[in-house]
C-alpha atoms as a PDB file:
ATOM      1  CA  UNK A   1       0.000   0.000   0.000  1.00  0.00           C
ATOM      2  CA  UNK A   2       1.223   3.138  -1.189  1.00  0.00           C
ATOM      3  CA  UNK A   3       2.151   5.546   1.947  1.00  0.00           C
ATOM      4  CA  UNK A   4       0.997   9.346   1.778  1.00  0.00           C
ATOM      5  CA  UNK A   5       3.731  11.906   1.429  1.00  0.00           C
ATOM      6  CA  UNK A   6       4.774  14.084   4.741  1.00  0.00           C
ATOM      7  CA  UNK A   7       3.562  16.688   2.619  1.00  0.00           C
ATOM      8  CA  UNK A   8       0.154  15.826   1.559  1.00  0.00           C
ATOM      9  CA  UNK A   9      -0.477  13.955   4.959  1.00  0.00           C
ATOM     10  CA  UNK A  10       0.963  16.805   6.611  1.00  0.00           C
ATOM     11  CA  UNK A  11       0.479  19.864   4.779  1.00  0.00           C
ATOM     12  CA  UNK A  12      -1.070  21.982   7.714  1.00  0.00           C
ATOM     13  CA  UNK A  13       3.086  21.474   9.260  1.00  0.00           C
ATOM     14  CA  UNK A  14       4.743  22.339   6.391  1.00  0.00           C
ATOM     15  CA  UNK A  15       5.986  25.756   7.937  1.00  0.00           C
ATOM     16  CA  UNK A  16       7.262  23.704  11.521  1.00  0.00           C
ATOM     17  CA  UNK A  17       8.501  21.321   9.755  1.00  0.00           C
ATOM     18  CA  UNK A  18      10.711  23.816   7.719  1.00  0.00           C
ATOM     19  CA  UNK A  19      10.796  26.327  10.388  1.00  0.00           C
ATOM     20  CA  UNK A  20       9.188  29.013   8.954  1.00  0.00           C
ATOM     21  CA  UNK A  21       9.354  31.735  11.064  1.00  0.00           C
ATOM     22  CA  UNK A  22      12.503  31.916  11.671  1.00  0.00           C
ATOM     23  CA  UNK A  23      13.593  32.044   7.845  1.00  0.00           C
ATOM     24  CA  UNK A  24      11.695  34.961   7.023  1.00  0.00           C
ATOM     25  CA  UNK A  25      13.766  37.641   7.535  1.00  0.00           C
ATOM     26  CA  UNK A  26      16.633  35.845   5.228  1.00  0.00           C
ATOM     27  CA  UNK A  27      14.200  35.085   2.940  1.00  0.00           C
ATOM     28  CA  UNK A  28      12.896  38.790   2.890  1.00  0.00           C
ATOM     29  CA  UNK A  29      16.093  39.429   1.583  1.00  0.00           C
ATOM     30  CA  UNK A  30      16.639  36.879  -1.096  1.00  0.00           C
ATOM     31  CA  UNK A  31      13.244  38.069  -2.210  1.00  0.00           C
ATOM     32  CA  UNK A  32      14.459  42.026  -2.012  1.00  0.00           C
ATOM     33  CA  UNK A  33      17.441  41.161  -3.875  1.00  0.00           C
ATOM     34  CA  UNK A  34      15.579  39.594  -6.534  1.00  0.00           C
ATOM     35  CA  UNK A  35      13.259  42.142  -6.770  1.00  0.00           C
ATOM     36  CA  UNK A  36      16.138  44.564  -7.253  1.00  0.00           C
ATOM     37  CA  UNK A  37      17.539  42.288 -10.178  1.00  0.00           C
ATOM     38  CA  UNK A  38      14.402  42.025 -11.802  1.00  0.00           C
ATOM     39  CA  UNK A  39      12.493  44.584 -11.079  1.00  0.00           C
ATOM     40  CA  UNK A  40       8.938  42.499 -11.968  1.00  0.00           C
ATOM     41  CA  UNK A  41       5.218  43.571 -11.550  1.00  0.00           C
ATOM     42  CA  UNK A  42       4.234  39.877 -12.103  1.00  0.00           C
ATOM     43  CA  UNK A  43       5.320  36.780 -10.825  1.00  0.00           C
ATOM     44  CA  UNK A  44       5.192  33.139 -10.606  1.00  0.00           C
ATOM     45  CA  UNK A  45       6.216  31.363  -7.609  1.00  0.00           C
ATOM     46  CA  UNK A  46       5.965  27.920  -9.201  1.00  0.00           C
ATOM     47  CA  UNK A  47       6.250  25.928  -6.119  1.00  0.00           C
ATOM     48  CA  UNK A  48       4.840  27.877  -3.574  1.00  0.00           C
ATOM     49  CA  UNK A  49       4.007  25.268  -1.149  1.00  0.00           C
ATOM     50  CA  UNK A  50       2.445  26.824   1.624  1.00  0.00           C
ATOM     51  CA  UNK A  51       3.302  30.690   0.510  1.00  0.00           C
ATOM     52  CA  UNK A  52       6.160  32.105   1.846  1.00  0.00           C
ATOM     53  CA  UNK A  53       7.698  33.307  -0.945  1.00  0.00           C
ATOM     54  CA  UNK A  54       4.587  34.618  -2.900  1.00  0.00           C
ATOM     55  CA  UNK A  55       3.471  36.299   0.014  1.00  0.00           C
ATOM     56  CA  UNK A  56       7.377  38.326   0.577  1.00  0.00           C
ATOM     57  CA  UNK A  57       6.772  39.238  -3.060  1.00  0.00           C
ATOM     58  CA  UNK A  58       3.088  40.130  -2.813  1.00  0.00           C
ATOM     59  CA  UNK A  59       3.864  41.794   0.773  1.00  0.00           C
ATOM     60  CA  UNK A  60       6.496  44.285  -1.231  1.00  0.00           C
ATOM     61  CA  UNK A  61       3.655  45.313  -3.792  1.00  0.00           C
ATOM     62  CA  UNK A  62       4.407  42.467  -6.639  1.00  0.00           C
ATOM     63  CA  UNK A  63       1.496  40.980  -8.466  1.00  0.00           C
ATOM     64  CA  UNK A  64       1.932  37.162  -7.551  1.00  0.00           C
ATOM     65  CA  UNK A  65       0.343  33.888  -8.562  1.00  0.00           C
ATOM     66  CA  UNK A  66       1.504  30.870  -6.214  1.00  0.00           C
ATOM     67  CA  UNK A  67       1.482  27.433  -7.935  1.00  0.00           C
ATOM     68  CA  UNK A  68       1.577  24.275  -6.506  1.00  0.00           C
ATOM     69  CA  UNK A  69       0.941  20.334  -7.748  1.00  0.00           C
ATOM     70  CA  UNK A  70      -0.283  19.786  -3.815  1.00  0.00           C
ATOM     71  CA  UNK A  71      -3.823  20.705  -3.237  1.00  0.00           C
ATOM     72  CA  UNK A  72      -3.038  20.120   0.155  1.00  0.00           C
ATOM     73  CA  UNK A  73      -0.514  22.712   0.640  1.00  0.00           C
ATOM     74  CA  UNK A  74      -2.740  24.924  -1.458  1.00  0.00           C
ATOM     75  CA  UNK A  75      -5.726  24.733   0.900  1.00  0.00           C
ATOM     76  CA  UNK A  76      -3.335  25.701   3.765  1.00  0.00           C
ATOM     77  CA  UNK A  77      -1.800  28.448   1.793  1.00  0.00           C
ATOM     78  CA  UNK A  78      -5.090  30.012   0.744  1.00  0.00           C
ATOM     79  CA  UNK A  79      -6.609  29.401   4.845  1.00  0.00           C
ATOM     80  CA  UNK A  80      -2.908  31.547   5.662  1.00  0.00           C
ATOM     81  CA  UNK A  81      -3.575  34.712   3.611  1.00  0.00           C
ATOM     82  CA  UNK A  82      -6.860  35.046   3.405  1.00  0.00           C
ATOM     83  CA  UNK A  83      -7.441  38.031   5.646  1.00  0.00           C
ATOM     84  CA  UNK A  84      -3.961  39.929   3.790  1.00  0.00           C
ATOM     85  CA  UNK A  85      -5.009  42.525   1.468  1.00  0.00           C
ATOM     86  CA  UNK A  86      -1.969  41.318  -1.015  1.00  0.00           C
ATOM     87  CA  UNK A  87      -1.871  40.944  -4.623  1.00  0.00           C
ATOM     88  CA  UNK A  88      -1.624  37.470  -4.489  1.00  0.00           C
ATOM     89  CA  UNK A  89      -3.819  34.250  -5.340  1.00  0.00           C
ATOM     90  CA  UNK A  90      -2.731  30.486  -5.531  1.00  0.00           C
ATOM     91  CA  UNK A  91      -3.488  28.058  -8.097  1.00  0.00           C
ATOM     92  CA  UNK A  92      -3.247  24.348  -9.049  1.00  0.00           C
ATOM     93  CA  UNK A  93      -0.750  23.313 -11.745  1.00  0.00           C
ATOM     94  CA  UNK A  94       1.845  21.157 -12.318  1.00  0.00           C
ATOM     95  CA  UNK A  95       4.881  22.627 -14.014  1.00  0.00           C
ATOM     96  CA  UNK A  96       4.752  20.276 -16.785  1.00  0.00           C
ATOM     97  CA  UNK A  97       1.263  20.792 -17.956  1.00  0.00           C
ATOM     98  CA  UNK A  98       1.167  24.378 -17.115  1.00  0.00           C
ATOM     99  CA  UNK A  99      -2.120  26.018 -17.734  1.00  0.00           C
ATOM    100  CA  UNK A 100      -2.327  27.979 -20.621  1.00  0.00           C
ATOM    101  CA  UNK A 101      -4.177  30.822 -18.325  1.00  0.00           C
ATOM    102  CA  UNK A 102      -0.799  31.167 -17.726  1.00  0.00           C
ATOM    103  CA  UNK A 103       0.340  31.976 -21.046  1.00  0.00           C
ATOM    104  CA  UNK A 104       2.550  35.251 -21.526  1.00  0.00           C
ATOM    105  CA  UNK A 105       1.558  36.656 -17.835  1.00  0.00           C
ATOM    106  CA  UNK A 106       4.616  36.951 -15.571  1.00  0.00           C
ATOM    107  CA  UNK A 107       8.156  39.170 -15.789  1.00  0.00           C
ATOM    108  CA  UNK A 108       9.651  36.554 -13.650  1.00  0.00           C
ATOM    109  CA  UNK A 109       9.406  33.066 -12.901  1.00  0.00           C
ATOM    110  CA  UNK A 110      10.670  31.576  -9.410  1.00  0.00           C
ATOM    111  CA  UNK A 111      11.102  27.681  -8.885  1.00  0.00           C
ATOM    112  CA  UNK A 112      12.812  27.785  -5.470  1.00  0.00           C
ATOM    113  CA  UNK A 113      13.440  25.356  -2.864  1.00  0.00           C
ATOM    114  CA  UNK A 114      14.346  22.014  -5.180  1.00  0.00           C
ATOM    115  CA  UNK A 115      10.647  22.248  -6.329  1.00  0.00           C
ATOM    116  CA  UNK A 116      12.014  21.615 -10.172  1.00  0.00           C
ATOM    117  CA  UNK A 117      12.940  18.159  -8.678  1.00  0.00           C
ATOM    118  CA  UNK A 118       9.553  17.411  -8.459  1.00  0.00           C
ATOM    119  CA  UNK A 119       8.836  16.558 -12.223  1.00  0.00           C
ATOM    120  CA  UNK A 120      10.788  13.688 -11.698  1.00  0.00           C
ATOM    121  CA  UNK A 121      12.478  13.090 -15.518  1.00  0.00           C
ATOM    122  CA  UNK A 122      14.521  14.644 -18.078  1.00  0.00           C
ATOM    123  CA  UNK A 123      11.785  14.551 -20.024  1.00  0.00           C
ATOM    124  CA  UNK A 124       9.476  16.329 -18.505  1.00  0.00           C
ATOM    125  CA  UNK A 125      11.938  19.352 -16.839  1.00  0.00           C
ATOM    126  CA  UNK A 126      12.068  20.141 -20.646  1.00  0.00           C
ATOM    127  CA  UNK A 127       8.787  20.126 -20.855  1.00  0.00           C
ATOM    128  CA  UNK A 128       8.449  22.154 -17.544  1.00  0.00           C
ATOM    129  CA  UNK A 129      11.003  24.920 -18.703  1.00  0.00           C
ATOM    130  CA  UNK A 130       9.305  25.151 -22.453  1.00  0.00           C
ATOM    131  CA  UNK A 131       5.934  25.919 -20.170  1.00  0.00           C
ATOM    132  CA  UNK A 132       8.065  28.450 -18.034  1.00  0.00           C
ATOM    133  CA  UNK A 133       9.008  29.937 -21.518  1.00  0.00           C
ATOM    134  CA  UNK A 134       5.767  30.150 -22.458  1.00  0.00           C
ATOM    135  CA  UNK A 135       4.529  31.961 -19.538  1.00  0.00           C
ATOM    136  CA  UNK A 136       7.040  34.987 -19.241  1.00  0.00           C
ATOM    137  CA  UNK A 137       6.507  38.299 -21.074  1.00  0.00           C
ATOM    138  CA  UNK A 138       9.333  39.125 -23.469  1.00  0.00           C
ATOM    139  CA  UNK A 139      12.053  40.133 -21.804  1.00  0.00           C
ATOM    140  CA  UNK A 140      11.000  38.150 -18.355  1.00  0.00           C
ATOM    141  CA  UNK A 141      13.548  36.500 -16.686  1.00  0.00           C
ATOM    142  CA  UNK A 142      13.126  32.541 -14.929  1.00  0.00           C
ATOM    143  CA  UNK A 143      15.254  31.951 -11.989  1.00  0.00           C
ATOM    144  CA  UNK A 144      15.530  28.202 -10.572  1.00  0.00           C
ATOM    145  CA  UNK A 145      17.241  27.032  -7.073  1.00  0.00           C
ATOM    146  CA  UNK A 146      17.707  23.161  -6.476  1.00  0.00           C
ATOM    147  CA  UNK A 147      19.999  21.221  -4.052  1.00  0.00           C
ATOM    148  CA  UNK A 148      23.257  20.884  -5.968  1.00  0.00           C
ATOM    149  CA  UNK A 149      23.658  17.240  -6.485  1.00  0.00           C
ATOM    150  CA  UNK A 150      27.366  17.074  -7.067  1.00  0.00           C
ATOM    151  CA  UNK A 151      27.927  18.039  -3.776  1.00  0.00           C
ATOM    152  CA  UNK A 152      26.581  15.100  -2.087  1.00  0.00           C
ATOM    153  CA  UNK A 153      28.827  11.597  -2.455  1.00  0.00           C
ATOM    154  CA  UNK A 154      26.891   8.495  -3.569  1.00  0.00           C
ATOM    155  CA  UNK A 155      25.370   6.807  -0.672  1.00  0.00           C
ATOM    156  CA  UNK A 156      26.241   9.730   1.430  1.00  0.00           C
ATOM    157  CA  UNK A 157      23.492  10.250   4.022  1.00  0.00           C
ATOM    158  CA  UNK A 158      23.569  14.547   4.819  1.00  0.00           C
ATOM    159  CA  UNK A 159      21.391  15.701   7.871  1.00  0.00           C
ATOM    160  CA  UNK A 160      19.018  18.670   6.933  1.00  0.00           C
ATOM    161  CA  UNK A 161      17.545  20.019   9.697  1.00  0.00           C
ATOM    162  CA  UNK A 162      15.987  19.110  12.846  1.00  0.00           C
ATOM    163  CA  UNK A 163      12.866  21.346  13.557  1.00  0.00           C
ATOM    164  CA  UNK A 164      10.483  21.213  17.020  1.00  0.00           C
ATOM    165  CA  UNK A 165       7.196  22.991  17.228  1.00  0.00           C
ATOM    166  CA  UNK A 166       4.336  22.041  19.873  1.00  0.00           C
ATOM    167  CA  UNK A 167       5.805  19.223  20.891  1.00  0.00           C
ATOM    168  CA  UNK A 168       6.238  17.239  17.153  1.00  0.00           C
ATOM    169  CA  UNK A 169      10.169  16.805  16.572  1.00  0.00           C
ATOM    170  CA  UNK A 170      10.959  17.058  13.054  1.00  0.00           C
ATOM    171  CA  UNK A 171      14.227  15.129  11.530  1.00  0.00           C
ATOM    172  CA  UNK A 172      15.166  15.566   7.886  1.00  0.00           C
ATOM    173  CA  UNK A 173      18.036  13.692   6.239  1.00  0.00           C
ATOM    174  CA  UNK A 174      18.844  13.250   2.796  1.00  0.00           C
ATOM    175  CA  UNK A 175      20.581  10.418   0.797  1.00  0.00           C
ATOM    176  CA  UNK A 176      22.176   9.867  -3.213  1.00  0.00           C
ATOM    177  CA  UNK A 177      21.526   7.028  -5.447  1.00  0.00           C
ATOM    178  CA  UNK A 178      22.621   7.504  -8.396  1.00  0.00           C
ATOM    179  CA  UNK A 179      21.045  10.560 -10.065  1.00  0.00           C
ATOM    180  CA  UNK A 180      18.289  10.561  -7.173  1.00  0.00           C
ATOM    181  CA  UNK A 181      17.770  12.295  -4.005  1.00  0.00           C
ATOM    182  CA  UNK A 182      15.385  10.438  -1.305  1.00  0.00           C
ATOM    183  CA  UNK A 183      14.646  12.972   1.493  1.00  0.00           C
ATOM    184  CA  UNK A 184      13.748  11.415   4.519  1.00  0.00           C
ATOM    185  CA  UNK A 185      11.451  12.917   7.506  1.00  0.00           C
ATOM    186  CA  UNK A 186      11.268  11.177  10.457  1.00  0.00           C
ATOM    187  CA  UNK A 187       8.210  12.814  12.306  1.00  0.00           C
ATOM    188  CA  UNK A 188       8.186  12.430  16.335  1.00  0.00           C
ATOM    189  CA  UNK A 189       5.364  13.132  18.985  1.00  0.00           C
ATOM    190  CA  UNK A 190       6.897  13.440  21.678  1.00  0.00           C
ATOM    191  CA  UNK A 191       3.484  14.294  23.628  1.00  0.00           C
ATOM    192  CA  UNK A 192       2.464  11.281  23.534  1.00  0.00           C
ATOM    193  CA  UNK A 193       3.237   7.673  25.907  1.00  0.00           C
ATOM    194  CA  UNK A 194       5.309   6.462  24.664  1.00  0.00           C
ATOM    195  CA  UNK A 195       6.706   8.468  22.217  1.00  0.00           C
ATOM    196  CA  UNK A 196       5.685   7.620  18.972  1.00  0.00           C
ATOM    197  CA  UNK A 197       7.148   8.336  15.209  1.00  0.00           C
ATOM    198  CA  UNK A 198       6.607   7.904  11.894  1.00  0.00           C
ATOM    199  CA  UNK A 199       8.902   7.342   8.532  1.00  0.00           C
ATOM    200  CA  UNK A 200       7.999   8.996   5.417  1.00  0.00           C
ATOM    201  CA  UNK A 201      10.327   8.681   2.481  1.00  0.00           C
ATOM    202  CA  UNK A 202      10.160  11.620  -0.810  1.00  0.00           C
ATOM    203  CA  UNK A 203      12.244  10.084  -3.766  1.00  0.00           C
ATOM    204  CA  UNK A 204      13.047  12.211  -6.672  1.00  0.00           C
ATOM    205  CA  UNK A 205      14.966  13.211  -9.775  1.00  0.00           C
ATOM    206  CA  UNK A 206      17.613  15.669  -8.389  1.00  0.00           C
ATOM    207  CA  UNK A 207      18.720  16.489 -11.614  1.00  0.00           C
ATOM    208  CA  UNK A 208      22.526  18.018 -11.794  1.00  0.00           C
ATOM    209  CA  UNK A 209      24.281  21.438 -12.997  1.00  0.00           C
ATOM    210  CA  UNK A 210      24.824  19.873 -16.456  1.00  0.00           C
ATOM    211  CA  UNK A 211      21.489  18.523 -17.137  1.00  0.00           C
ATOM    212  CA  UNK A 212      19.732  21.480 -16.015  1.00  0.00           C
ATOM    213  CA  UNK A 213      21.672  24.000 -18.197  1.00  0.00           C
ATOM    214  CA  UNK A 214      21.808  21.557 -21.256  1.00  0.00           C
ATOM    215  CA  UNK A 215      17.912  21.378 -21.223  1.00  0.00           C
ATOM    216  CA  UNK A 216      17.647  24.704 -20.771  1.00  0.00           C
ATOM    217  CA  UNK A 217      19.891  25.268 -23.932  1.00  0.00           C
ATOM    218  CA  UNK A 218      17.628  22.803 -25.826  1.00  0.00           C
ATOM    219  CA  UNK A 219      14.728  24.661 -25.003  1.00  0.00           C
ATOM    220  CA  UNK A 220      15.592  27.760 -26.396  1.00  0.00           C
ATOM    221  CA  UNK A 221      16.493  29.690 -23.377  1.00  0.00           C
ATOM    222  CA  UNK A 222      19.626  31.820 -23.626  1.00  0.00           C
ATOM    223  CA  UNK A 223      21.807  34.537 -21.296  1.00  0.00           C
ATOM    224  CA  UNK A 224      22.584  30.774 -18.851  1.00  0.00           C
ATOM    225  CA  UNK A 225      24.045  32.073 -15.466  1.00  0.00           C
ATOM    226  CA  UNK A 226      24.723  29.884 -12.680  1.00  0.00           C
ATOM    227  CA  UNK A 227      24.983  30.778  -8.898  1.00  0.00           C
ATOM    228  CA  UNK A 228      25.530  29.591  -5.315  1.00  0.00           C
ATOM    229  CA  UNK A 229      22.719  31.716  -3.879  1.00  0.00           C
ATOM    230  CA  UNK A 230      19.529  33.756  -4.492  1.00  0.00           C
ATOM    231  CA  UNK A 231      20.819  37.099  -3.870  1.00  0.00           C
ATOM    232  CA  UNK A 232      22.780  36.571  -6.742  1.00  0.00           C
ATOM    233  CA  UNK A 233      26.067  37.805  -5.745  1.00  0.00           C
ATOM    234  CA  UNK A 234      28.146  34.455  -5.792  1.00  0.00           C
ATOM    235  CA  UNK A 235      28.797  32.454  -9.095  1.00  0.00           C
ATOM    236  CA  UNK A 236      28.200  28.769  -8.790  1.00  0.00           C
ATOM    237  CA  UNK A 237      31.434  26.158  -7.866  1.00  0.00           C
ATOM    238  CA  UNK A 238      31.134  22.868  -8.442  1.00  0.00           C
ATOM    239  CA  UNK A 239      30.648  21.933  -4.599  1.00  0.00           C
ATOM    240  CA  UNK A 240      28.249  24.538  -3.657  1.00  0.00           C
ATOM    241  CA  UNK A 241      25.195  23.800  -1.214  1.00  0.00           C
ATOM    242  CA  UNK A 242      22.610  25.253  -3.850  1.00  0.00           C
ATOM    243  CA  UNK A 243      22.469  25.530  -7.580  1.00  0.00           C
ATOM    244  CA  UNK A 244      20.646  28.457  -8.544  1.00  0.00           C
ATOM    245  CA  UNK A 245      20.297  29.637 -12.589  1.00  0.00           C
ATOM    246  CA  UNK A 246      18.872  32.363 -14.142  1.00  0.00           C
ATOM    247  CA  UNK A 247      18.172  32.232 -17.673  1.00  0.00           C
ATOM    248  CA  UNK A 248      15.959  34.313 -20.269  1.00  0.00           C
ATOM    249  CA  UNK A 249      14.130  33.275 -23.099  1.00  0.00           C
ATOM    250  CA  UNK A 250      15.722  34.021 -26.899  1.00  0.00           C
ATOM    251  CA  UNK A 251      13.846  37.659 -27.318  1.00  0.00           C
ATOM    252  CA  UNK A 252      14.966  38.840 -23.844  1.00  0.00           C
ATOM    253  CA  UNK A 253      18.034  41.744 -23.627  1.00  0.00           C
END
């Protein structure tokens, strides 16, 4: 029997489980410094789990549209802001069937937070990035962060972060096979007698700095920079913690 994912399961603990509040003021700042690059009046968060970043970019006056491929984290997301006079609404899509709503909308494009690792293929990241093409304005910009997959060994296991919040314990890990990434989160009450806990396993395509850039060169997209972080400051070395690209389609600059 096919187990639920943390996320869908546990959607409503999304933001303990990745600590949320305390990330918010760095995160204000990645968003301010993107803001400043691009200077957008539309965006796509494509991957906006349960909001964060649409709601920095909405919060600072920016148009934004949060998509997501989990209803679940949608429902919360929607529940969060729904008293915030922002411009901001979130939407159901998956990045490689993007809706064609969508279609020529958005100055900048954000897949943040590994979320492009979610399409799980080759295949279907071109796909994903001919959508993202598809959806920018001329001269829009896309800019996509994953966990760099060089820098973890085969077989290596590499904690991620242990979170607590009202008495849950959080503990993320994260393991290589091959061209795969299987985040683990081990979930903990620690309420309750005795302590109980439960596995849940996320397996996906963690695809690396070469495969990204050569799709994206495939696709059509041109301009191919590579980073180490979002405020764009720092170009990207092979053992960097993030990989983070910004590229722009072939009419852009």
């Amino acid at each position: 029997m096919h187990k639920q994912s943390f996320f869908e399961q546990y959607a409503h603990e999304y933001d303990a489980l990745t600590n949320a509040s305390t990330r918010v003021d760095k995160h204000r700042q990645e968003v301010a410094a993107l803001i400043e690059r691009f200077n957008p009046t539309r965006v796509l968060d494509a991957g906006c789990a349960t909001g964060l970043t649409s709601s920095l970019f909405a919060e600072a006056g920016v148009a934004t549209v949060g998509l997501d491929r989990s209803r679940a984290m949608l429902t919360v997301a929607r529940r969060k802001f729904a008293g915030a006079s922002l411009p901001l609404r979130f939407q159901y899509g998956r990045f490689e069937a993007l809706p064609r709503s969508l279609d020529v909308r958005f100055d900048l494009i954000v897949c943040l937070a590994n979320s492009i690792t979610g399409v799980n293929s080759i295949a279907n990241l071109k796909r994903s990035l001919m959508n993202f093409k598809r959806a920018l304005k001329p001269g829009g910009a896309l800019v996509i962060q994953l966990r760099n997959i060089n820098a973890i060994k085969q077989g290596e296991i590499v904690p991620v972060r242990a979170t607590q919040h009202d008495g849950i314990l959080y503990l993320r890990y994260m393991e290589r096979i091959g061209s795969r990434t299987i985040l683990h989160i081990v979930r903990a009450d620690l309420s309750s007698r005795p302590v109980t806990f439960e596995p849940f396993r996320n397996e996906s395509e963690n695809f690396s700095f070469a495969q990204i850039r050569s799709a994206l060169r495939a696709i059509g997209w041109r301009h191919i920079t590579a980073y180490s972080d979002l405020t764009l400051k720092s170009r990207f070395v092979r053992h960097s913690v993030d990989l983070v690209f910004v590229a722009y389609p072939p009419t852009a600059r």
